[in-house]
Structure formats: C-alpha cells, structure tokens
PDB file of N, CA and C in Angstrom:
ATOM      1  N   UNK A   1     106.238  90.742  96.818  1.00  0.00           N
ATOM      2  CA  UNK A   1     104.858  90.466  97.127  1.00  0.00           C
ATOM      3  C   UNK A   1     104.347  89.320  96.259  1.00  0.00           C
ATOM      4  N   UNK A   2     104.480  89.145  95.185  1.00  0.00           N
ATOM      5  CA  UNK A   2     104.046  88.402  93.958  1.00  0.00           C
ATOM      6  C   UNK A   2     104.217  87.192  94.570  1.00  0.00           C
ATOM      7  N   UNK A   3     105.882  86.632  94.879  1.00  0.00           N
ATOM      8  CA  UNK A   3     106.656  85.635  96.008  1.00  0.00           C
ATOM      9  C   UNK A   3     105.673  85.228  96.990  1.00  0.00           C
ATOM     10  N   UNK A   4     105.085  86.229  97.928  1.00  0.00           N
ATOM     11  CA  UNK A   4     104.769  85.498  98.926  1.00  0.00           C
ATOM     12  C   UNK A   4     102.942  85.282  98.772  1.00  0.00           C
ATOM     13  N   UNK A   5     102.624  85.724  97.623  1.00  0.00           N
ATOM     14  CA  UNK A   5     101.648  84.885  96.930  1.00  0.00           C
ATOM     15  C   UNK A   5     101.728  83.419  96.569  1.00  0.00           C
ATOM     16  N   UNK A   6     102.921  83.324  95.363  1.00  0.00           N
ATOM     17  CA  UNK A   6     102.671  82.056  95.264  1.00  0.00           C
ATOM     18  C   UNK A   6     103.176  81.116  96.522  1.00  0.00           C
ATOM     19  N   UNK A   7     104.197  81.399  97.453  1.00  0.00           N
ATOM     20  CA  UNK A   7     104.362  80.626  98.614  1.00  0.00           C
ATOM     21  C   UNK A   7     102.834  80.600  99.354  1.00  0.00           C
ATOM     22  N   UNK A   8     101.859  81.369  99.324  1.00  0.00           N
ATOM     23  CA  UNK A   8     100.993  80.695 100.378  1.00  0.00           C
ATOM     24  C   UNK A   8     100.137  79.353  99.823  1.00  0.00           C
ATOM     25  N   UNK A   9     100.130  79.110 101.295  1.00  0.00           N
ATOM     26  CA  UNK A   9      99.032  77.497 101.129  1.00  0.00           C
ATOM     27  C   UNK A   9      97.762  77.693 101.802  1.00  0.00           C
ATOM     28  N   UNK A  10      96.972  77.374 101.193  1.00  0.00           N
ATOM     29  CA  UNK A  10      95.375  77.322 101.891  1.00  0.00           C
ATOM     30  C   UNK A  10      96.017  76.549 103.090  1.00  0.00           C
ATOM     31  N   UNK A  11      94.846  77.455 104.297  1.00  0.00           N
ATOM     32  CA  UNK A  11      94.722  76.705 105.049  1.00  0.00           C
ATOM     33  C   UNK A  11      93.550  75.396 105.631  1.00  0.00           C
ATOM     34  N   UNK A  12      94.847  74.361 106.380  1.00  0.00           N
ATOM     35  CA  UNK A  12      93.929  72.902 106.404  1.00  0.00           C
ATOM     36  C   UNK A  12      92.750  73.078 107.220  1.00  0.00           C
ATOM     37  N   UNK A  13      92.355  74.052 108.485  1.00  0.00           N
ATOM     38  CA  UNK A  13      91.882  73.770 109.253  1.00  0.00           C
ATOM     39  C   UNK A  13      90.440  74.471 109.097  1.00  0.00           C
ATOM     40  N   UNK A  14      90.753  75.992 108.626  1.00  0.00           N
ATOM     41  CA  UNK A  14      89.435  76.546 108.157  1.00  0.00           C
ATOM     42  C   UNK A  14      89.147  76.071 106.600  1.00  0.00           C
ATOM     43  N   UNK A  15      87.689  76.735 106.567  1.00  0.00           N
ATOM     44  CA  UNK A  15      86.927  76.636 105.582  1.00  0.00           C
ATOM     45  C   UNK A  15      86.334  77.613 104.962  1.00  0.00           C
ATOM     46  N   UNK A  16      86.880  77.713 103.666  1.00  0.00           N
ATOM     47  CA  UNK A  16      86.859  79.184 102.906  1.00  0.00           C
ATOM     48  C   UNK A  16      87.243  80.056 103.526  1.00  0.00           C
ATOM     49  N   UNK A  17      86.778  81.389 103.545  1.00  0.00           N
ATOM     50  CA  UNK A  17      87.199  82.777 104.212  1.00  0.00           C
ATOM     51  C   UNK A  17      88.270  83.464 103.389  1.00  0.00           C
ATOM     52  N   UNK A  18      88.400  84.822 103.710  1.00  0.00           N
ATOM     53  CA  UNK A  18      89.103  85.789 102.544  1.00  0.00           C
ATOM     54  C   UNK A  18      90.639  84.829 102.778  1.00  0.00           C
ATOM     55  N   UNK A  19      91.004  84.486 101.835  1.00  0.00           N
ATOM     56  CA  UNK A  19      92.726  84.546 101.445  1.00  0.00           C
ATOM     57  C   UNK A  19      93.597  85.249 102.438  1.00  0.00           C
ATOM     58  N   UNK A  20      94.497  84.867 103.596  1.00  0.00           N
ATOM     59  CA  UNK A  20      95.649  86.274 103.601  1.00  0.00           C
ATOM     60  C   UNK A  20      96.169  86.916 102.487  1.00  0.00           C
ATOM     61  N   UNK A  21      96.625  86.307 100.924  1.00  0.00           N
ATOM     62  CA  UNK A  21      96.681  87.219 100.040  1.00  0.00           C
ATOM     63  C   UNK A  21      96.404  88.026  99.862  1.00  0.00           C
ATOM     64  N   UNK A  22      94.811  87.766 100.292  1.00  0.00           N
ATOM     65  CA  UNK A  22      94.133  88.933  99.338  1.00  0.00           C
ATOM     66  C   UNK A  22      94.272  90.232 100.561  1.00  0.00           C
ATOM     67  N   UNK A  23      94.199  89.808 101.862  1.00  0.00           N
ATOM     68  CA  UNK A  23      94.430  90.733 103.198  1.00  0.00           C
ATOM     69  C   UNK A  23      95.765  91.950 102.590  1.00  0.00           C
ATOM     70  N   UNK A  24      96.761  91.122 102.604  1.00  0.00           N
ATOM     71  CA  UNK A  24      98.331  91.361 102.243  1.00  0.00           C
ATOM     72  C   UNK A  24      97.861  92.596 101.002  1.00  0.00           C
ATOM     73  N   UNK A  25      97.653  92.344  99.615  1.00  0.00           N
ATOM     74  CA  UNK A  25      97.484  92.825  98.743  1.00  0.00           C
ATOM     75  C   UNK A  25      96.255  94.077  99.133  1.00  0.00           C
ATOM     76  N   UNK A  26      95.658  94.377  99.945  1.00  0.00           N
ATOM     77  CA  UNK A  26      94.580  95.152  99.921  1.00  0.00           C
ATOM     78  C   UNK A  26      95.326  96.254 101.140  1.00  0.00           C
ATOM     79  N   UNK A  27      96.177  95.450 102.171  1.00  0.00           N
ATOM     80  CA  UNK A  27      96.823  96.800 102.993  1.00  0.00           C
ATOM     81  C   UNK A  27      97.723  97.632 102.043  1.00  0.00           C
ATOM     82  N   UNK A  28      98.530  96.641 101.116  1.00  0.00           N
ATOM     83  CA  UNK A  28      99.916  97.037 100.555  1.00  0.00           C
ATOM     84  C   UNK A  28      99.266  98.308  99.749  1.00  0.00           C
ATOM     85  N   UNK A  29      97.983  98.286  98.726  1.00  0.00           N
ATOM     86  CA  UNK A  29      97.196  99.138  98.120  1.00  0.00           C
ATOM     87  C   UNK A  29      97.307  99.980  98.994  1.00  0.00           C
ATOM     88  N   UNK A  30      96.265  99.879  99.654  1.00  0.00           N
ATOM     89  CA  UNK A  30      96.226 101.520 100.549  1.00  0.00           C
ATOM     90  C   UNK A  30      97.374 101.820 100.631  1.00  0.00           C
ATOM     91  N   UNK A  31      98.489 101.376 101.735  1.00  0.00           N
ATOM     92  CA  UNK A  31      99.583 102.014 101.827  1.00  0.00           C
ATOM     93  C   UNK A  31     100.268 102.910 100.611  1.00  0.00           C
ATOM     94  N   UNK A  32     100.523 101.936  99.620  1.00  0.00           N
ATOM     95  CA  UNK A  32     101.383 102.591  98.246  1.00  0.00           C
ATOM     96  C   UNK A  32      99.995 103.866  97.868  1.00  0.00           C
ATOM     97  N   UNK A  33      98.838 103.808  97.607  1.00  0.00           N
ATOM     98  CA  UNK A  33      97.888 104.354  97.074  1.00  0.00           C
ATOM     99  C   UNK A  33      98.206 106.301  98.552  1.00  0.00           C
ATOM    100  N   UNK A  34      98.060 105.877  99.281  1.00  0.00           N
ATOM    101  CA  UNK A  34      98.333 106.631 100.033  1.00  0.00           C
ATOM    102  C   UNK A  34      99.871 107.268  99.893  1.00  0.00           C
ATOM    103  N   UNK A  35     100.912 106.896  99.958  1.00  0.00           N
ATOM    104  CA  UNK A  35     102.660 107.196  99.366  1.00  0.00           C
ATOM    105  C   UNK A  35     102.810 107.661  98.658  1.00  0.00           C
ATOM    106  N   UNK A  36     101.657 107.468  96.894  1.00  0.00           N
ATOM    107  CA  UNK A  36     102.542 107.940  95.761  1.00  0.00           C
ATOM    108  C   UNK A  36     101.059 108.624  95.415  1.00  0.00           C
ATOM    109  N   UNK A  37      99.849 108.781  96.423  1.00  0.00           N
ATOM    110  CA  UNK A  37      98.719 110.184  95.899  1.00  0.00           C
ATOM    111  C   UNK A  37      99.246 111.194  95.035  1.00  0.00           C
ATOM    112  N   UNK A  38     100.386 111.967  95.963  1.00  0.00           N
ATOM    113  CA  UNK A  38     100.628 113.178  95.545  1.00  0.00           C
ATOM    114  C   UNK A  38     101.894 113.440  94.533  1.00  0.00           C
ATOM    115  N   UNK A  39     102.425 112.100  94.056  1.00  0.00           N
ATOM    116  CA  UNK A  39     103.816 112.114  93.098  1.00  0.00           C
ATOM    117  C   UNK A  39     103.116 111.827  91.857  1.00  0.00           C
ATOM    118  N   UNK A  40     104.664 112.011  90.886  1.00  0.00           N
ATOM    119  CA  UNK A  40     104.107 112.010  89.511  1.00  0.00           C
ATOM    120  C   UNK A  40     104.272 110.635  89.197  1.00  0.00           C
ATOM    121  N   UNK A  41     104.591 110.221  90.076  1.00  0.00           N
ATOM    122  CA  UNK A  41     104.403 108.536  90.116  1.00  0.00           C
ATOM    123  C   UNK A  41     103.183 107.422  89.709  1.00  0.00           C
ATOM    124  N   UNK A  42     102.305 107.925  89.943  1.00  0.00           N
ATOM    125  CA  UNK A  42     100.886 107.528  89.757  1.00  0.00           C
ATOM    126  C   UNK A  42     100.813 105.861  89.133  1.00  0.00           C
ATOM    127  N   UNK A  43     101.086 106.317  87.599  1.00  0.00           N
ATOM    128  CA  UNK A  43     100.832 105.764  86.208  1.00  0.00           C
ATOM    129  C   UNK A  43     102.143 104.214  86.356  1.00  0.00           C
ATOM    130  N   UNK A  44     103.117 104.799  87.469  1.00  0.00           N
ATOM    131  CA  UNK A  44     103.827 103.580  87.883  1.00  0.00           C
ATOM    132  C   UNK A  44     103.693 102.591  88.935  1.00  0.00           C
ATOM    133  N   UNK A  45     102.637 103.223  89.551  1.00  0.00           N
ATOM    134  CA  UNK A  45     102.321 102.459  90.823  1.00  0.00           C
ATOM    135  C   UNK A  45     100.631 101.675  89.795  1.00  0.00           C
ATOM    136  N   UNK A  46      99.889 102.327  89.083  1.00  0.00           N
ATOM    137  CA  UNK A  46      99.348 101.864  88.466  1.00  0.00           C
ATOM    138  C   UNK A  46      99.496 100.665  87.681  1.00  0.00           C
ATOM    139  N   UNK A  47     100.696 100.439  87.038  1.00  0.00           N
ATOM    140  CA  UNK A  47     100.674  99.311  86.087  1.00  0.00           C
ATOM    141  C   UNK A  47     101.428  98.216  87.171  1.00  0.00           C
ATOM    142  N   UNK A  48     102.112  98.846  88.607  1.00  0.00           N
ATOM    143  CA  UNK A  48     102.370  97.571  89.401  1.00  0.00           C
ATOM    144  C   UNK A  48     101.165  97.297  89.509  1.00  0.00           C
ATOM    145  N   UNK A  49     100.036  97.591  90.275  1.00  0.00           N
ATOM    146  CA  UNK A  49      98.916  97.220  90.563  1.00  0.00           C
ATOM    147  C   UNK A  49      98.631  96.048  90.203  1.00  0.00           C
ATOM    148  N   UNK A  50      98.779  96.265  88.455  1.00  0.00           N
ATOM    149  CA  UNK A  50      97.777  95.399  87.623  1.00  0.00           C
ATOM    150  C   UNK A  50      98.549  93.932  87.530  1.00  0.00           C
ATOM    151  N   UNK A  51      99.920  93.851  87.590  1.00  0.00           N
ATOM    152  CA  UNK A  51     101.097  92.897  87.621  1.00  0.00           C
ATOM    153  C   UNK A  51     100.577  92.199  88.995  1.00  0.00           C
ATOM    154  N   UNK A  52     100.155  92.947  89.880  1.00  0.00           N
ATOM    155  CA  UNK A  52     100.363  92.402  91.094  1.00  0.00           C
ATOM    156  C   UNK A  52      98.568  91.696  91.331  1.00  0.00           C
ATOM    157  N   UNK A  53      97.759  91.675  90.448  1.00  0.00           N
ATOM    158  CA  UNK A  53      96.382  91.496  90.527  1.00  0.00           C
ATOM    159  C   UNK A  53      96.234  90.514  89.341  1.00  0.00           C
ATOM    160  N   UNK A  54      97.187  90.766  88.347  1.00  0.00           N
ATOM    161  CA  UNK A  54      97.189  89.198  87.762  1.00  0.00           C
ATOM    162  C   UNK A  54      97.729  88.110  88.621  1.00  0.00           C
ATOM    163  N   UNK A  55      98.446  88.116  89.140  1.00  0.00           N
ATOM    164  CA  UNK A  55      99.374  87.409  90.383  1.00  0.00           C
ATOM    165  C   UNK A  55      98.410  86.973  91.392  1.00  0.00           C
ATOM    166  N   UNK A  56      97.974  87.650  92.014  1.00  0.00           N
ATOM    167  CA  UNK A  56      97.090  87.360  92.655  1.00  0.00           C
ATOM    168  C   UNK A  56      95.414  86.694  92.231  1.00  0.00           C
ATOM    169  N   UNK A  57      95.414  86.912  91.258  1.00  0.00           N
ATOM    170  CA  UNK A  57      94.002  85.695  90.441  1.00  0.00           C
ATOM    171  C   UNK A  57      94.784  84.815  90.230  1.00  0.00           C
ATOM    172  N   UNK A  58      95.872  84.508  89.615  1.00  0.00           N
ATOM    173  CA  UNK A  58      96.365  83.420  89.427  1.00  0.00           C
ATOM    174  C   UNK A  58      96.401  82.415  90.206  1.00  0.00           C
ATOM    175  N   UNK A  59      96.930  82.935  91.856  1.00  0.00           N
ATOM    176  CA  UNK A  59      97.366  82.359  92.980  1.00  0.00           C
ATOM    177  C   UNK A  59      95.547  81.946  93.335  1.00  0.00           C
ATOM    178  N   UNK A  60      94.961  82.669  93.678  1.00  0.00           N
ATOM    179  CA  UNK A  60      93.747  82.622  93.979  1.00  0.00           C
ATOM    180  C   UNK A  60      92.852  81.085  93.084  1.00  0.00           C
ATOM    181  N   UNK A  61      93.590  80.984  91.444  1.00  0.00           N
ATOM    182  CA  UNK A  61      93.135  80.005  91.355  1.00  0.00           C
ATOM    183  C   UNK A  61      93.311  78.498  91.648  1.00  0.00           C
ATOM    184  N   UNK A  62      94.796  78.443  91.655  1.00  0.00           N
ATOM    185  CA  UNK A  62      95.626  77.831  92.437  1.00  0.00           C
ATOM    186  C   UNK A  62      94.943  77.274  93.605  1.00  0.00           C
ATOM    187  N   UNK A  63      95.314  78.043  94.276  1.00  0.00           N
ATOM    188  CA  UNK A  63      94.724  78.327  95.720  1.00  0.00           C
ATOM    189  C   UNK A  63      93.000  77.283  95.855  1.00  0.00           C
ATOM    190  N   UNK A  64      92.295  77.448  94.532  1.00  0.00           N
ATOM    191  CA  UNK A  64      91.058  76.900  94.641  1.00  0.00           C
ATOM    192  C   UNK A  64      91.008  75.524  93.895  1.00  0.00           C
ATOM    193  N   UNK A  65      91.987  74.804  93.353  1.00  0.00           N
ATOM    194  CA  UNK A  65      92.389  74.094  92.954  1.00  0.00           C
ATOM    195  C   UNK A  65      93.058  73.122  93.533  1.00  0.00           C
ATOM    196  N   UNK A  66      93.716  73.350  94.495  1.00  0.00           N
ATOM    197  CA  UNK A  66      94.639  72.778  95.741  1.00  0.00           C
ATOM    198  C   UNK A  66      93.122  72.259  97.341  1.00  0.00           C
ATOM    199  N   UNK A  67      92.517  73.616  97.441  1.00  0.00           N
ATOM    200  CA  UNK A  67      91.765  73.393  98.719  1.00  0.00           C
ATOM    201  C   UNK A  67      90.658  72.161  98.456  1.00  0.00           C
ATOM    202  N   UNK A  68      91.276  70.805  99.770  1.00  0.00           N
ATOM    203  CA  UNK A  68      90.335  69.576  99.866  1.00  0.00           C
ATOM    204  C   UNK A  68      88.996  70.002 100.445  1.00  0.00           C
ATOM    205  N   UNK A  69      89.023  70.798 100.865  1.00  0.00           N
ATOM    206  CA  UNK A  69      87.669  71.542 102.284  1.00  0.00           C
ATOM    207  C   UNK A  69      87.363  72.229 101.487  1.00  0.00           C
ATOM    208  N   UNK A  70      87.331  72.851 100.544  1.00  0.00           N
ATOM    209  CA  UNK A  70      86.137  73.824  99.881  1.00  0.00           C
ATOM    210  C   UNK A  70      85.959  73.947  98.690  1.00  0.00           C
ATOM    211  N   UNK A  71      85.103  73.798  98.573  1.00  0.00           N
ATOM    212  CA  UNK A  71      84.792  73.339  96.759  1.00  0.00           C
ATOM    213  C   UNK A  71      85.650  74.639  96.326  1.00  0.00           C
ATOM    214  N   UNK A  72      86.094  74.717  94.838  1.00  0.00           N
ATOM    215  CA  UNK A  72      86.825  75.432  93.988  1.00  0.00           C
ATOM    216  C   UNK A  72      85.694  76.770  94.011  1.00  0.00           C
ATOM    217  N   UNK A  73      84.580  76.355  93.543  1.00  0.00           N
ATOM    218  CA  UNK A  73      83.747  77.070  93.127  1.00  0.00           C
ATOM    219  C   UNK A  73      83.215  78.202  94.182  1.00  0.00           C
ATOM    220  N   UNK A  74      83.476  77.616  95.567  1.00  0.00           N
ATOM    221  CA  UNK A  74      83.265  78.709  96.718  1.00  0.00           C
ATOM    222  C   UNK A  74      84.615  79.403  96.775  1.00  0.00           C
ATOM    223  N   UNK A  75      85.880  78.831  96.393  1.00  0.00           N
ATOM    224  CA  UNK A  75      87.109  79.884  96.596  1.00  0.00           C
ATOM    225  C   UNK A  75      87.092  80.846  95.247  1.00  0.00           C
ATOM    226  N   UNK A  76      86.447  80.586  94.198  1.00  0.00           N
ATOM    227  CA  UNK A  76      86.009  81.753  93.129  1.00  0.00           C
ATOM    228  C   UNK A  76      85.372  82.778  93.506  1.00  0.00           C
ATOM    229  N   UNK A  77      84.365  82.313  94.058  1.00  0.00           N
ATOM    230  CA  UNK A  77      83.507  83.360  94.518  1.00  0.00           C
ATOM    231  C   UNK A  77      83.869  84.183  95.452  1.00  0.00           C
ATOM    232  N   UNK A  78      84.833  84.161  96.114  1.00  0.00           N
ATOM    233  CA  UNK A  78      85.434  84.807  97.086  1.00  0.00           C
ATOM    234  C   UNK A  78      85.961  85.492  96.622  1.00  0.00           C
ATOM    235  N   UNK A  79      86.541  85.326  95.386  1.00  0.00           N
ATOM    236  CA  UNK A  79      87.438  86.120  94.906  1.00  0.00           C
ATOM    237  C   UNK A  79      86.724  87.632  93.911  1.00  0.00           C
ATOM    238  N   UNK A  80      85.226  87.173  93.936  1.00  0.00           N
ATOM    239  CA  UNK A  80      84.324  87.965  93.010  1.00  0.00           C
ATOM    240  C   UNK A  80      84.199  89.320  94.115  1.00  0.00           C
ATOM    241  N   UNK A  81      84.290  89.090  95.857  1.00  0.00           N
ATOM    242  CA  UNK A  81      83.982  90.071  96.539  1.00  0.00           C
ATOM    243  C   UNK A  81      85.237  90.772  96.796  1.00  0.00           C
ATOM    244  N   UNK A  82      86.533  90.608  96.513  1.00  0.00           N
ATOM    245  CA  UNK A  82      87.549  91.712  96.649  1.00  0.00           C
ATOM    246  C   UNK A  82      87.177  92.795  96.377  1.00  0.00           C
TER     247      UNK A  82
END
C-alpha cells in the first residue's frame, strides 16, 4: 500500500478533490478495522495504521508540491478533512 502511494500522480485534468490515496487508505481501514475487531491482533494492525498515515501525509505533501492546477495550500487542506 505505502508503494502505491508513492507511485500515484496528481491528476492533470481535475482540480483538487480527495486524493485516490486517501480513497485507497480509508477502504483498506475499514476493511482491516473490520478483520482484526475481534483478534488479539489489534495493537498490530494499530501501529500499521500509523506507518501507513505517515506515508500517506508524506505522499499527500508531495502530491501538493508537484500539482500545477492547485495551489499547495488547497491540497493541504484537503488533507485537514480526512
């Protein structure tokens, strides 16, 4: 998952709008969050989380750093409503 974070590229044609990252990263949650509810797993799916949410701000800044169509400062803020 981390991978196909940093492989994505803003896209050229729209302007702003949520990340697929962040799409990707918010099903994968539920899913795993839903899988490992009832295991003693918890505390390991927990600290992926956090690996996987530094990764994803990172990319996200990236991401706002790279985009010619939208100021940086509107792809931050996007990132404030996850």
């Amino acid at each position: 998952m981390i991978q196909s974070f940093t492989e994505n590229k803003p896209s050229k044609r729209s302007r702003g709008g949520l990340l697929p990252m962040v799409r990707i990263y918010e099903r994968f949650s539920q899913l795993a969050n839903s899988a490992f509810a009832d295991s003693g797993r918890i505390s390991d799916l927990e600290r992926a989380h956090g690996e996987l949410v530094r990764s994803l701000m990172t990319e996200i800044e990236r991401v706002a750093s790279e985009s010619v169509k939208t100021p940086r400062e509107v792809v931050q803020m996007g990132k404030l409503s996850i």
